[in-house]
N, C-alpha and C. Protein backbone atom coordinates (compact mmCIF):
# COMPACT_ATOMS: atom_id res chain seq x y z
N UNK A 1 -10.39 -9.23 6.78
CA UNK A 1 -9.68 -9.32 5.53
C UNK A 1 -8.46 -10.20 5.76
N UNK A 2 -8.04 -10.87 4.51
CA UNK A 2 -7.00 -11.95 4.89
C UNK A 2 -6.39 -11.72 3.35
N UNK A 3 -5.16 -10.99 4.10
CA UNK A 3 -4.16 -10.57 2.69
C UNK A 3 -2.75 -12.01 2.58
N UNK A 4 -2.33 -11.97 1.35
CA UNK A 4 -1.57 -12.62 1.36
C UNK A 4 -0.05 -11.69 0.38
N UNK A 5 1.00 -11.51 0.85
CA UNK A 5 2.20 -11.32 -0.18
C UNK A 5 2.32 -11.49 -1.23
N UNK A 6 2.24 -10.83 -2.28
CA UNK A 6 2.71 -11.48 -3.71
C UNK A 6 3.73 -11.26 -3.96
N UNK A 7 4.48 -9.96 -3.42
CA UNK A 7 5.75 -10.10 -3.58
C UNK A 7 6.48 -8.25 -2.90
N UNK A 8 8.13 -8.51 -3.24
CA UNK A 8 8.79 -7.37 -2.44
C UNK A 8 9.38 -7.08 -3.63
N UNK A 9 9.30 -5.65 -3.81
CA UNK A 9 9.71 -4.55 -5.24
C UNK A 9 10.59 -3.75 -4.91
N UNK A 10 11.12 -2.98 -5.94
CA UNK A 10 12.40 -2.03 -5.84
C UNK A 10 11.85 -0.66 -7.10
N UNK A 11 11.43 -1.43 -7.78
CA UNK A 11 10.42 -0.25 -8.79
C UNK A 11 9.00 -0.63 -9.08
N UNK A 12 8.19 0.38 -9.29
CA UNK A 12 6.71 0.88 -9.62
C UNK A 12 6.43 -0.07 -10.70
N UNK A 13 7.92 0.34 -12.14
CA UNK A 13 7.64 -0.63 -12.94
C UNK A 13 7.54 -2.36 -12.48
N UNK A 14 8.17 -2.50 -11.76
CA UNK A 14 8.36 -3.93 -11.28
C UNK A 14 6.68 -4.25 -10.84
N UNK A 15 6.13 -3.61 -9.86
CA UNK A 15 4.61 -3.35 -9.58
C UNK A 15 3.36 -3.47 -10.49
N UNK A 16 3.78 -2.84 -11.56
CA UNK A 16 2.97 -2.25 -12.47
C UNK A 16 2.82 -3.68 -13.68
N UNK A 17 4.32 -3.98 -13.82
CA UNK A 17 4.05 -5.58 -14.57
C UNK A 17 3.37 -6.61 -13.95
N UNK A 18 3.69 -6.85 -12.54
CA UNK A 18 2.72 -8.12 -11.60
C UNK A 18 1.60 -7.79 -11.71
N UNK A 19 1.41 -6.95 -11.41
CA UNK A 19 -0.65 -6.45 -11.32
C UNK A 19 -1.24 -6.58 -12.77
N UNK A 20 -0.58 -6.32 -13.93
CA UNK A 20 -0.72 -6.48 -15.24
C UNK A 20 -1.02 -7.89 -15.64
N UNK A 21 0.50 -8.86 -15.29
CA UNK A 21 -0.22 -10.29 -15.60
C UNK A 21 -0.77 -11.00 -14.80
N UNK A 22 -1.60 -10.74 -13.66
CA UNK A 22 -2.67 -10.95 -12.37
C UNK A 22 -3.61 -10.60 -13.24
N UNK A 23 -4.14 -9.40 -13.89
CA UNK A 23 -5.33 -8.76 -14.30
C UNK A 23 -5.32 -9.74 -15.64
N UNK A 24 -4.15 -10.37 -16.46
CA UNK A 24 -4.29 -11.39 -17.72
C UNK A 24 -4.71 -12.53 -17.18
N UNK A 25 -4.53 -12.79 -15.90
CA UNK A 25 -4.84 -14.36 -15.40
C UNK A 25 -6.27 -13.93 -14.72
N UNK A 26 -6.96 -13.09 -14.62
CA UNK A 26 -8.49 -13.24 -14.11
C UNK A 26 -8.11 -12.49 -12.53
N UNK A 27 -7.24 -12.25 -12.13
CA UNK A 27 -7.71 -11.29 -10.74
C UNK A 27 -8.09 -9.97 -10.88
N UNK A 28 -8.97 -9.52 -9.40
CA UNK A 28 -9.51 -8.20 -9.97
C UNK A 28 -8.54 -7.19 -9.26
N UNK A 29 -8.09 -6.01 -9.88
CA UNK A 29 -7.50 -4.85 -9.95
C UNK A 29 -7.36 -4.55 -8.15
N UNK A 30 -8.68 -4.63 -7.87
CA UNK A 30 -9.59 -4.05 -7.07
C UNK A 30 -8.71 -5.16 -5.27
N UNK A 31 -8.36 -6.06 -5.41
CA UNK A 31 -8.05 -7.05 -4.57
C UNK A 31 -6.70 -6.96 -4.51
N UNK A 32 -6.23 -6.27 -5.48
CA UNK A 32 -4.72 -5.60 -4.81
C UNK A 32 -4.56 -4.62 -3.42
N UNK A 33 -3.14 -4.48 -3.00
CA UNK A 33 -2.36 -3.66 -1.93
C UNK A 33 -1.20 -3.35 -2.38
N UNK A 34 -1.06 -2.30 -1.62
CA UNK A 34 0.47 -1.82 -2.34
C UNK A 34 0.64 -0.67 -1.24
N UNK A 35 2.18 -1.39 -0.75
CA UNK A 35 2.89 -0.35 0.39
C UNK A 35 3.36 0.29 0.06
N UNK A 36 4.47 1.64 -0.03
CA UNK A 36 5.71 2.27 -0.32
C UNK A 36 5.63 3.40 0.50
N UNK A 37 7.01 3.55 0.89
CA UNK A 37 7.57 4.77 1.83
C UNK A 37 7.44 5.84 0.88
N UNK A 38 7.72 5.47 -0.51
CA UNK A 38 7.96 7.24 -1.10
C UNK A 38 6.92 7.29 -2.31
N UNK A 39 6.23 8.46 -2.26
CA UNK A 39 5.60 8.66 -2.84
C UNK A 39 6.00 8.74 -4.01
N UNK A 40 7.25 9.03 -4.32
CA UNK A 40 7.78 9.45 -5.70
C UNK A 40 7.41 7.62 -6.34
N UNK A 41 7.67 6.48 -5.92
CA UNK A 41 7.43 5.81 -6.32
C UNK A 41 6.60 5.28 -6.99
N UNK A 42 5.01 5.96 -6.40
CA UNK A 42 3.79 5.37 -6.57
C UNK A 42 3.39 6.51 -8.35
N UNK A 43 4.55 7.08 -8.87
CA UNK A 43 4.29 8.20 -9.51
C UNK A 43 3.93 7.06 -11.23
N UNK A 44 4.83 6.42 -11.33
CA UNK A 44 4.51 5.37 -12.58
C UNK A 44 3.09 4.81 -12.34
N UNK A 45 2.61 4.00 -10.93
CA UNK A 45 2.00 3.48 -10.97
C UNK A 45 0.45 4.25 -11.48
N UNK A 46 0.57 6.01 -10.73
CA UNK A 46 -0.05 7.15 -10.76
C UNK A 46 -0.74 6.93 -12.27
N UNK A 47 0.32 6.97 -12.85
CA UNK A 47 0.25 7.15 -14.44
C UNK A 47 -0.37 5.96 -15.30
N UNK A 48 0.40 5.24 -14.62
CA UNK A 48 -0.39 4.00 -15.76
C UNK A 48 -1.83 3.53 -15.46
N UNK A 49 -1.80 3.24 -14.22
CA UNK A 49 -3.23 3.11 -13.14
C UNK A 49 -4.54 4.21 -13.44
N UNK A 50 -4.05 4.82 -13.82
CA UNK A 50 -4.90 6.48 -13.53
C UNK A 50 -5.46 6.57 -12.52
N UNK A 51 -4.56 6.87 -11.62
CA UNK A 51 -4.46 7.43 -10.17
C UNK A 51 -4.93 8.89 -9.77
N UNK A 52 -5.74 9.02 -8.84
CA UNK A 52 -6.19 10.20 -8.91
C UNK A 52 -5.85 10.57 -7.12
N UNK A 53 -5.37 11.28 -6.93
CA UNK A 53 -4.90 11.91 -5.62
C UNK A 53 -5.40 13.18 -4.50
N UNK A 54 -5.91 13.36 -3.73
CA UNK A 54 -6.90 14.00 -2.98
C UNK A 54 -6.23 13.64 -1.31
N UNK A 55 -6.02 15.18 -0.87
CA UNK A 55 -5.55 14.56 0.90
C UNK A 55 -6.31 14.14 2.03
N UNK A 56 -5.47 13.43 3.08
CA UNK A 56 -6.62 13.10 3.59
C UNK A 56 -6.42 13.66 5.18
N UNK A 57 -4.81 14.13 5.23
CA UNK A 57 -4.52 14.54 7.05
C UNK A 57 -3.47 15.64 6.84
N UNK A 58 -3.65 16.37 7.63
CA UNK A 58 -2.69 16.99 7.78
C UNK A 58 -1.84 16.55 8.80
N UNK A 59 -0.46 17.65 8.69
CA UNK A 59 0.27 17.51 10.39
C UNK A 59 -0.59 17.97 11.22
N UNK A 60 -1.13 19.23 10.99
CA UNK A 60 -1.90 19.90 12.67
C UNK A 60 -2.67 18.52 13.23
N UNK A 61 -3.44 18.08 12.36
CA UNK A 61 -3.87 16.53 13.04
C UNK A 61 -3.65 15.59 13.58
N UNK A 62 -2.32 15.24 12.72
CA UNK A 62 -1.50 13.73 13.37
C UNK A 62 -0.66 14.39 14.04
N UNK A 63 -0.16 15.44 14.12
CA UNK A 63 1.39 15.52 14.58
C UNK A 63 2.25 15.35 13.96
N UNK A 64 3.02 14.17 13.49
CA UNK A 64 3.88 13.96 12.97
C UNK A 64 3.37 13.21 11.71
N UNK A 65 2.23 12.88 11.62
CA UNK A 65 1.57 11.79 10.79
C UNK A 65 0.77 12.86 9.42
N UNK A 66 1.05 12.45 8.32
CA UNK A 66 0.15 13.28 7.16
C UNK A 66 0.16 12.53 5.86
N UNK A 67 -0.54 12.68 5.26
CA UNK A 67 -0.55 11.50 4.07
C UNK A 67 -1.33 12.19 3.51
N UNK A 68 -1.72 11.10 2.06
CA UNK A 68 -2.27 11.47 1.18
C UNK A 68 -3.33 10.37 0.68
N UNK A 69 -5.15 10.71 0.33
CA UNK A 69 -5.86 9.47 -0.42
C UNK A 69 -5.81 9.71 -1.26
N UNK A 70 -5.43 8.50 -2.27
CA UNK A 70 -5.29 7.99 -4.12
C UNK A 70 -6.34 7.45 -4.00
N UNK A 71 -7.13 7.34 -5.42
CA UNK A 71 -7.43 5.96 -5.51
C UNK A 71 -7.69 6.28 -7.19
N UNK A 72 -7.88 4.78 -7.59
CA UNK A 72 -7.88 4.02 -9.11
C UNK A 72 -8.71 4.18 -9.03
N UNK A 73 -9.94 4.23 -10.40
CA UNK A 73 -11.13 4.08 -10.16
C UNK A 73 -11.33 2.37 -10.61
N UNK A 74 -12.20 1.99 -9.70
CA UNK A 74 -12.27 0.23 -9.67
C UNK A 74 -11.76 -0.03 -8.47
N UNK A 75 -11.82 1.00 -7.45
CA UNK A 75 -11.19 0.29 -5.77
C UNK A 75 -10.36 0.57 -5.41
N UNK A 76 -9.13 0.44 -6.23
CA UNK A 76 -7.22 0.53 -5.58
C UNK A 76 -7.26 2.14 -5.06
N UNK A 77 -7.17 1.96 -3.83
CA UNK A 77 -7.24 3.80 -3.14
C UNK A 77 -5.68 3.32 -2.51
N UNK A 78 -5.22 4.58 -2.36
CA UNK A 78 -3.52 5.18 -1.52
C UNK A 78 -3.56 5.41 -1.00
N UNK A 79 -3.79 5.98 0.06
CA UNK A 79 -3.44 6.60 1.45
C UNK A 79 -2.26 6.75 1.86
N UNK A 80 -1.17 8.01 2.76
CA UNK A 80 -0.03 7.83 2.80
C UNK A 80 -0.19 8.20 4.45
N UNK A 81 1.34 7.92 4.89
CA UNK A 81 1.81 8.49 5.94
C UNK A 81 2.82 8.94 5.82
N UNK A 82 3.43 10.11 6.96
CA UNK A 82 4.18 10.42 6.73
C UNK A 82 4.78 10.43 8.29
N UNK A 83 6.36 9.88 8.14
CA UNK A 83 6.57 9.25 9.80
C UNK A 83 8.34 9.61 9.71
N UNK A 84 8.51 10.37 10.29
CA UNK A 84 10.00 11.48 10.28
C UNK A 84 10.95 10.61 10.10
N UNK A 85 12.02 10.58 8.91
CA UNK A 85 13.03 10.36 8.34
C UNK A 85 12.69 8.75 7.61
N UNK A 86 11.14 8.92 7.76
CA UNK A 86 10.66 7.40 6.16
C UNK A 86 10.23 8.55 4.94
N UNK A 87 9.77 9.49 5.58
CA UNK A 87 8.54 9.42 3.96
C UNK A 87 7.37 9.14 4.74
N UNK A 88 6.36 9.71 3.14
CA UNK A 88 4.97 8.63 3.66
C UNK A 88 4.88 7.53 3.02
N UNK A 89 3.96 6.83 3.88
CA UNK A 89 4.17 5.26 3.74
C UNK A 89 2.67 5.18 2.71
N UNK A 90 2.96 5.32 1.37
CA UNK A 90 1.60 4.95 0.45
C UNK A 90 1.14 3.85 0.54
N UNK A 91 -0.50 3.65 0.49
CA UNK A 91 -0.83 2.34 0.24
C UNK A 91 -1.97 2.36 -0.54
N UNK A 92 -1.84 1.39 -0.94
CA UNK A 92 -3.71 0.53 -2.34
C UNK A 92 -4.12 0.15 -2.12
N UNK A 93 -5.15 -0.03 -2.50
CA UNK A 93 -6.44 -1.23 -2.67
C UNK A 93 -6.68 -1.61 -1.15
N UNK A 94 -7.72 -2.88 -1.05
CA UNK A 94 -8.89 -2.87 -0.22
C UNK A 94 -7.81 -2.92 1.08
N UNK A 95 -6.32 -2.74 1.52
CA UNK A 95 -5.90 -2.78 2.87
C UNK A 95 -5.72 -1.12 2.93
N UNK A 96 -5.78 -0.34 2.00
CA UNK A 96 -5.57 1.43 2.46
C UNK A 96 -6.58 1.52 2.89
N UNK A 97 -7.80 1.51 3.00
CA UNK A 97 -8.98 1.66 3.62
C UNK A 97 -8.44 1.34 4.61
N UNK A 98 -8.16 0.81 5.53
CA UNK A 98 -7.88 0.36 7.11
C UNK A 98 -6.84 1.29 7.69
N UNK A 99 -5.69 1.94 6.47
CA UNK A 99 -4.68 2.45 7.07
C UNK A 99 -4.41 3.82 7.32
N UNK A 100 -5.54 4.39 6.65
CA UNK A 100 -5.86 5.98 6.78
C UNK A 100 -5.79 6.83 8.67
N UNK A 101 -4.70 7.53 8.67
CA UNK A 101 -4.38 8.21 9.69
C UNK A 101 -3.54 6.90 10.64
N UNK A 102 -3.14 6.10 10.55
CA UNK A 102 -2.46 4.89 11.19
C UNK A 102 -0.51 5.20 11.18
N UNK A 103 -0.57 5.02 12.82
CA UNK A 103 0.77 4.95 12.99
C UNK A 103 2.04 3.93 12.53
N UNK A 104 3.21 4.33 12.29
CA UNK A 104 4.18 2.72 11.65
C UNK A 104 3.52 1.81 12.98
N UNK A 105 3.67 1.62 13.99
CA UNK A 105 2.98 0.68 14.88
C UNK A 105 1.91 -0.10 14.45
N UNK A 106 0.56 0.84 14.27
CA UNK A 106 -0.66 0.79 13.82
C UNK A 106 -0.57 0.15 12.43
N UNK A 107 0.14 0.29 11.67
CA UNK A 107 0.59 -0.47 10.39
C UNK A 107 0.83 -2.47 10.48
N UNK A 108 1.77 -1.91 11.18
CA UNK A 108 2.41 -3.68 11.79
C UNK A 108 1.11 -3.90 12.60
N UNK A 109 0.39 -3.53 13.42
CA UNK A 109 -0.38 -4.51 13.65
C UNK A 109 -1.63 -4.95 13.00
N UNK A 110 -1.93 -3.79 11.95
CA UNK A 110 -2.92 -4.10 10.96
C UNK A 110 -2.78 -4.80 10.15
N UNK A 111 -1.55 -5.44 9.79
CA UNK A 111 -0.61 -6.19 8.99
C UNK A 111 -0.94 -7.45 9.62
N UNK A 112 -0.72 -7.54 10.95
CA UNK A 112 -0.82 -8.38 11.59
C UNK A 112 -2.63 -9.57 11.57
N UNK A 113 -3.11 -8.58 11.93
CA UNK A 113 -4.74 -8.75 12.11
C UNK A 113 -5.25 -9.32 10.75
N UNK A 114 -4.70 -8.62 9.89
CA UNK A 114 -5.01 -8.79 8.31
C UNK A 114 -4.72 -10.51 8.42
N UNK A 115 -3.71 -10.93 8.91
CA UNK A 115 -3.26 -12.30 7.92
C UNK A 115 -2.21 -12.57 8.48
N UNK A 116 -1.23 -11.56 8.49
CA UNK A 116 0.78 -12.05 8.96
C UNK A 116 0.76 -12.03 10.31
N UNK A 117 1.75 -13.24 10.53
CA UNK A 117 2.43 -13.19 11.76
C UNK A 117 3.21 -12.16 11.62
N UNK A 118 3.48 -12.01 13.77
CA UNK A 118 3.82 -10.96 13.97
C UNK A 118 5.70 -10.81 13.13
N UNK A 119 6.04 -12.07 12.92
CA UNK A 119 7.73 -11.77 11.95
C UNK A 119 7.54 -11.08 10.57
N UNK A 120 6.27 -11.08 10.07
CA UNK A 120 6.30 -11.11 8.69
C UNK A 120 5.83 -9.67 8.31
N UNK A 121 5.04 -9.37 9.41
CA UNK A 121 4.57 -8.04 9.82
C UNK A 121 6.17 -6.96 10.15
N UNK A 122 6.72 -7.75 11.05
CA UNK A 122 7.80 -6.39 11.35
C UNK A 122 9.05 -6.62 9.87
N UNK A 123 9.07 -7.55 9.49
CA UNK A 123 10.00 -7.88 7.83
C UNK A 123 9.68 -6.68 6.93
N UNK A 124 8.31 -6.79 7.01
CA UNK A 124 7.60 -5.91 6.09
C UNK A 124 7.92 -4.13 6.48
N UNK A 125 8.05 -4.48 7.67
CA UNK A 125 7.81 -2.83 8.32
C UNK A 125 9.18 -2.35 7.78
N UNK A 126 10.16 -3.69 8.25
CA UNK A 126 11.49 -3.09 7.79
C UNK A 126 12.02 -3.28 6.29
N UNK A 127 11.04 -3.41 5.39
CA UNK A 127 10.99 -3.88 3.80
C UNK A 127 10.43 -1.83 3.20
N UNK A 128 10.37 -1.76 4.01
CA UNK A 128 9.23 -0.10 3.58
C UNK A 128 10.14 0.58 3.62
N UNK A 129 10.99 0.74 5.14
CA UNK A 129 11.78 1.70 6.03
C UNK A 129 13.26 1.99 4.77
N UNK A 130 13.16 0.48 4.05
CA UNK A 130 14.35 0.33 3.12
C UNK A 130 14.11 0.60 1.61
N UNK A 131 12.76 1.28 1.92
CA UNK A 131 12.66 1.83 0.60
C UNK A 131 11.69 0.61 -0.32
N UNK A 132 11.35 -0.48 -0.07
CA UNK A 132 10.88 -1.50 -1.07
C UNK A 132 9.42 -1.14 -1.40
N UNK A 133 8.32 -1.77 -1.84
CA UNK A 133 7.19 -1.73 -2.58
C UNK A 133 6.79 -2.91 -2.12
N UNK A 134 5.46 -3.01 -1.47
CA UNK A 134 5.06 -4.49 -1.22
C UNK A 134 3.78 -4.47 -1.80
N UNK A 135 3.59 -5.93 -2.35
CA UNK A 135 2.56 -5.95 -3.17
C UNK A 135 1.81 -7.08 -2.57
N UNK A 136 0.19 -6.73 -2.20
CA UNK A 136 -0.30 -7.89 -1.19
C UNK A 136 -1.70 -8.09 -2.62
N UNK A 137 -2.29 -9.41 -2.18
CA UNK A 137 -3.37 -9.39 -2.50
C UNK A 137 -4.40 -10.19 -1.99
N UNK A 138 -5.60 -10.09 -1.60
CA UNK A 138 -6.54 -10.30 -0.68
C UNK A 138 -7.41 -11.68 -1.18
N UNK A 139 -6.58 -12.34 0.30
CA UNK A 139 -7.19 -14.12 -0.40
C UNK A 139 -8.58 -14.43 0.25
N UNK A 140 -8.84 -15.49 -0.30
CA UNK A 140 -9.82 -15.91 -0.45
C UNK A 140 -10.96 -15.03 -1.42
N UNK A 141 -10.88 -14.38 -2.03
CA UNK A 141 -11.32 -13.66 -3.18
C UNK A 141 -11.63 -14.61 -4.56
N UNK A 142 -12.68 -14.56 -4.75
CA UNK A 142 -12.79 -15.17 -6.50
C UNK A 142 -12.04 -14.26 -7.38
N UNK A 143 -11.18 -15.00 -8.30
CA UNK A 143 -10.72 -14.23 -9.62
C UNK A 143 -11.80 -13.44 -10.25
């Protein structure tokens, strides 16, 4: 998979408009990503998206690691982590599939593998840690 940035957020709504006029210009729903440390964030997107939420780890499992699977129906799935004094780290569409039970490490380098160099990968890591919303979408894809 070869993701590319569309952009760095501060609100859901901010999220929720890009993916909106992407879906007016011909991209599919489905070819989105979407990072966030706090779940409370992903709660608009929850809503407008019709997000449907189901767990996928506990602590006894990870240890320190526990999250949660979303998904849209049409592809966009969530997955979270949860990594002591972030939050869990939610994610969408076709890159949460990869990130289910994955350490912040395991993140950056899946980030990595995906597409980003390793600067753009740890930017990102520290774009989450600060609370932001990253919104990727998966190139080379037909509209």
């Amino acid at each position: 998979m070869d993701i590319g940035v569309v952009g760095i957020y501060d609100t859901e709504e901010e999220v929720i408009d890009v993916i909106k006029t992407f879906l007016l210009e011909g991209f599919q729903e489905e070819n989105f990503s979407v990072l966030a440390v706090d779940e409370s964030k992903t709660d608009l997107i929850e809503k407008e998206m019709q997000v449907h939420e189901r767990h996928i780890a506990s602590e006894e499992a990870f240890g320190i690691i526990s999250g949660f699977l979303t998904g849209i129906s049409g592809g966009f799935i969530v997955p979270g982590l949860t990594i002591p004094g972030l939050g869990p780290i939610i994610a969408a569409g076709p890159l949460a599939s990869l990130i289910d039970g994955k350490s912040h490490k395991d993140i950056k380098d899946l980030l990595i593998t995906s597409g980003l160099n390793e600067e753009e990968a740890e930017r990102h890591a520290e774009q989450l840690n600060e609370g932001k919303i990253i919104l990727f979408y998966e190139r080379g894809l037909s509209r």
